[in-house]
C-alpha atoms as a PDB file:
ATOM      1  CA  UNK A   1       2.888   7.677 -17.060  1.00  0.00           C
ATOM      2  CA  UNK A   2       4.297   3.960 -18.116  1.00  0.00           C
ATOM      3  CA  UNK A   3       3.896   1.160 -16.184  1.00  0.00           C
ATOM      4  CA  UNK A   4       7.441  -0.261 -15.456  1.00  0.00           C
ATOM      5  CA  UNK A   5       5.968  -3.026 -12.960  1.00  0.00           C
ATOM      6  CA  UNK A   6       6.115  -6.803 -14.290  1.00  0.00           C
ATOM      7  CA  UNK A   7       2.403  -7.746 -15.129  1.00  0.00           C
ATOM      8  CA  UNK A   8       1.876  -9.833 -12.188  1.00  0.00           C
ATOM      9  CA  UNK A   9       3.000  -7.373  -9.739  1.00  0.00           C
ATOM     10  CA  UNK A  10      -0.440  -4.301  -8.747  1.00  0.00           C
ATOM     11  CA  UNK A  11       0.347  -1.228  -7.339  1.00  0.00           C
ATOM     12  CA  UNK A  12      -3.347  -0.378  -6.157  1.00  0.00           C
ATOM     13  CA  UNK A  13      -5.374  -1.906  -9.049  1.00  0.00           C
ATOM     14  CA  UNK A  14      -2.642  -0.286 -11.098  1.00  0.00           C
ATOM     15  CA  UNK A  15       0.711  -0.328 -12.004  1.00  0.00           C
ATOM     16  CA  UNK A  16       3.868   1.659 -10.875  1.00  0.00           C
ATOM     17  CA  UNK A  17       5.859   4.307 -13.275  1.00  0.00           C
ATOM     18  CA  UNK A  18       8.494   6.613 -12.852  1.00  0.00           C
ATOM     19  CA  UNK A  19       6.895   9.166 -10.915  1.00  0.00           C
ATOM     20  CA  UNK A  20       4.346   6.717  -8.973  1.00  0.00           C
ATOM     21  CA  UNK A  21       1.162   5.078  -9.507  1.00  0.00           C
ATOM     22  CA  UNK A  22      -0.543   4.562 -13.397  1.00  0.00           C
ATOM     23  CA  UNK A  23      -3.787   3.592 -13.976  1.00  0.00           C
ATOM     24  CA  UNK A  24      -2.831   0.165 -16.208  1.00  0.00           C
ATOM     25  CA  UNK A  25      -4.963  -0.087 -19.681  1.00  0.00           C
ATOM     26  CA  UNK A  26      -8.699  -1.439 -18.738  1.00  0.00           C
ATOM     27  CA  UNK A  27      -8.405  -0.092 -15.510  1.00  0.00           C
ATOM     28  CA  UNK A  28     -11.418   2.512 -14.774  1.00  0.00           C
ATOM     29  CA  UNK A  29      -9.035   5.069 -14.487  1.00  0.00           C
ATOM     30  CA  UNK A  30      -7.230   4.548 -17.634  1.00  0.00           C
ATOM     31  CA  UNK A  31      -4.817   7.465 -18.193  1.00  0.00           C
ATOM     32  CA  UNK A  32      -4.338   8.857 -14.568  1.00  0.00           C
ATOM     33  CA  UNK A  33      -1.511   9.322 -12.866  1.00  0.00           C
ATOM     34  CA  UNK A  34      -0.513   9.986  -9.549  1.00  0.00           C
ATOM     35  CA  UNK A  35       1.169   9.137  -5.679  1.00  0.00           C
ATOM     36  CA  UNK A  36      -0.259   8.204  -2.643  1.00  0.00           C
ATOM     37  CA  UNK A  37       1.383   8.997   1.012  1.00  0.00           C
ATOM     38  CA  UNK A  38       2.195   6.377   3.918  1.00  0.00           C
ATOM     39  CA  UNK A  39      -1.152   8.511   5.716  1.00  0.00           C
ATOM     40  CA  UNK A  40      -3.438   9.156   3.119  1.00  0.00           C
ATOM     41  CA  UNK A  41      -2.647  12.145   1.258  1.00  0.00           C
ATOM     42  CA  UNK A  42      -3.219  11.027  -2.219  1.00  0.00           C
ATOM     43  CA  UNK A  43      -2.534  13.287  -5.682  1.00  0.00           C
ATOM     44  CA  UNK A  44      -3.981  12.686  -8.930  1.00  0.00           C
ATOM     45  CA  UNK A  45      -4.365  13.582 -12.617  1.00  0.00           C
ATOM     46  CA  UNK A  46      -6.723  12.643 -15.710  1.00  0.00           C
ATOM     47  CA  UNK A  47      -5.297  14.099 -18.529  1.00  0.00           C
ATOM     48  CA  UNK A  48      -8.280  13.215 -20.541  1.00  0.00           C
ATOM     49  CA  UNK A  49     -10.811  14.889 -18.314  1.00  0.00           C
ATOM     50  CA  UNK A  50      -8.074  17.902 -18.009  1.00  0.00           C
ATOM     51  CA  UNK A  51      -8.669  17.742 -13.814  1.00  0.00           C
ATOM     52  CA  UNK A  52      -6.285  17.542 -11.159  1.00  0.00           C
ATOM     53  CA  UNK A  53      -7.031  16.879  -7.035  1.00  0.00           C
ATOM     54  CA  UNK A  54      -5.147  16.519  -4.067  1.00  0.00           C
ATOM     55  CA  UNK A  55      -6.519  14.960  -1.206  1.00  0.00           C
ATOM     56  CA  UNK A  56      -4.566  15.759   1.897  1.00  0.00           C
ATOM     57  CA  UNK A  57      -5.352  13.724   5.197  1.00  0.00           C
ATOM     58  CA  UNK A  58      -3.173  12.333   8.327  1.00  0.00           C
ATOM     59  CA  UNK A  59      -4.642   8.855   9.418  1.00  0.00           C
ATOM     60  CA  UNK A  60      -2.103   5.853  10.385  1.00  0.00           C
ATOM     61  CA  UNK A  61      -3.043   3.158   9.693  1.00  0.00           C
ATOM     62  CA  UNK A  62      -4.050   5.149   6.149  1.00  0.00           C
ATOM     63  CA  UNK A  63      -6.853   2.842   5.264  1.00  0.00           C
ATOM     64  CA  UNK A  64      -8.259   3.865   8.698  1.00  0.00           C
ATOM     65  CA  UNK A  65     -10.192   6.378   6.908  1.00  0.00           C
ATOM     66  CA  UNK A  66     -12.011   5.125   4.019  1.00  0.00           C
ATOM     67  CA  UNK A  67     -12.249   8.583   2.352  1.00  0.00           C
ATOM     68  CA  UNK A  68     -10.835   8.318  -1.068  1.00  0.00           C
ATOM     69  CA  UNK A  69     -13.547   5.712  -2.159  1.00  0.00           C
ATOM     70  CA  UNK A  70     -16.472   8.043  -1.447  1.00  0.00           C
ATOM     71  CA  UNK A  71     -14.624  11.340  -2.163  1.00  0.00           C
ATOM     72  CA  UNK A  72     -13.339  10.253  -6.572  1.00  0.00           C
ATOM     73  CA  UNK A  73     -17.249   8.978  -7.284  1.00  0.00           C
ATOM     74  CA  UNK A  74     -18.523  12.173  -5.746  1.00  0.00           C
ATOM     75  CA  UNK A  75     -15.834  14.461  -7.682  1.00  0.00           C
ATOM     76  CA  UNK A  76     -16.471  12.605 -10.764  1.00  0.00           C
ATOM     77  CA  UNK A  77     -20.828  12.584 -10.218  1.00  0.00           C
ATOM     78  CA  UNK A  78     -20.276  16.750  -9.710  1.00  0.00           C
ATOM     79  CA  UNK A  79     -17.799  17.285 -12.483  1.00  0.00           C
ATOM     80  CA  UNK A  80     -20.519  15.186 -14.676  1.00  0.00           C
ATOM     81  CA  UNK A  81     -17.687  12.417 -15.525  1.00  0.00           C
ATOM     82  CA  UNK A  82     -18.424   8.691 -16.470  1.00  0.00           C
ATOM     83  CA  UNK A  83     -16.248   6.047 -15.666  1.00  0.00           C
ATOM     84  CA  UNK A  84     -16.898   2.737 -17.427  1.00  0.00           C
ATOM     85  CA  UNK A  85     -17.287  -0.237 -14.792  1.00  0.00           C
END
């Protein structure tokens, strides 16, 4: 869950550890961990708010479908979690 990535290099708003992407300190996400495939499934964990979710999708190009941005506010708005802006 450490960023090994130089500070000028992102890896999705984040940084890049060992075993894939870390939310970077002041990020939103602070504290989350997780990887991303080349078609959209994406895995993650918040150890702080103890939840884990895998979102598993086949789209190539995999920003075709924009799911991911509606999908984490609507998991956070129904698990009652508030992410500071």
């Amino acid at each position: 869950r450490t960023d090994i990535l130089p500070a000028d290099l992102t890896a999705e708003g984040g940084g890049f550890g060992f075993g894939g992407w870390v939310a970077r300190p002041g990020h939103p996400r602070q504290g989350e961990f997780g990887w991303s495939g080349a078609a959209g499934t994406q895995g993650w964990i918040d150890p702080q708010q103890r939840f884990a979710a895998t979102m598993m999708i086949q789209a190539m190009p995999y920003r075709a479908v924009d799911i991911l941005s509606e999908l984490r506010p609507a998991l956070d708005a129904d698990l009652g979690i508030v992410r500071a802006a």
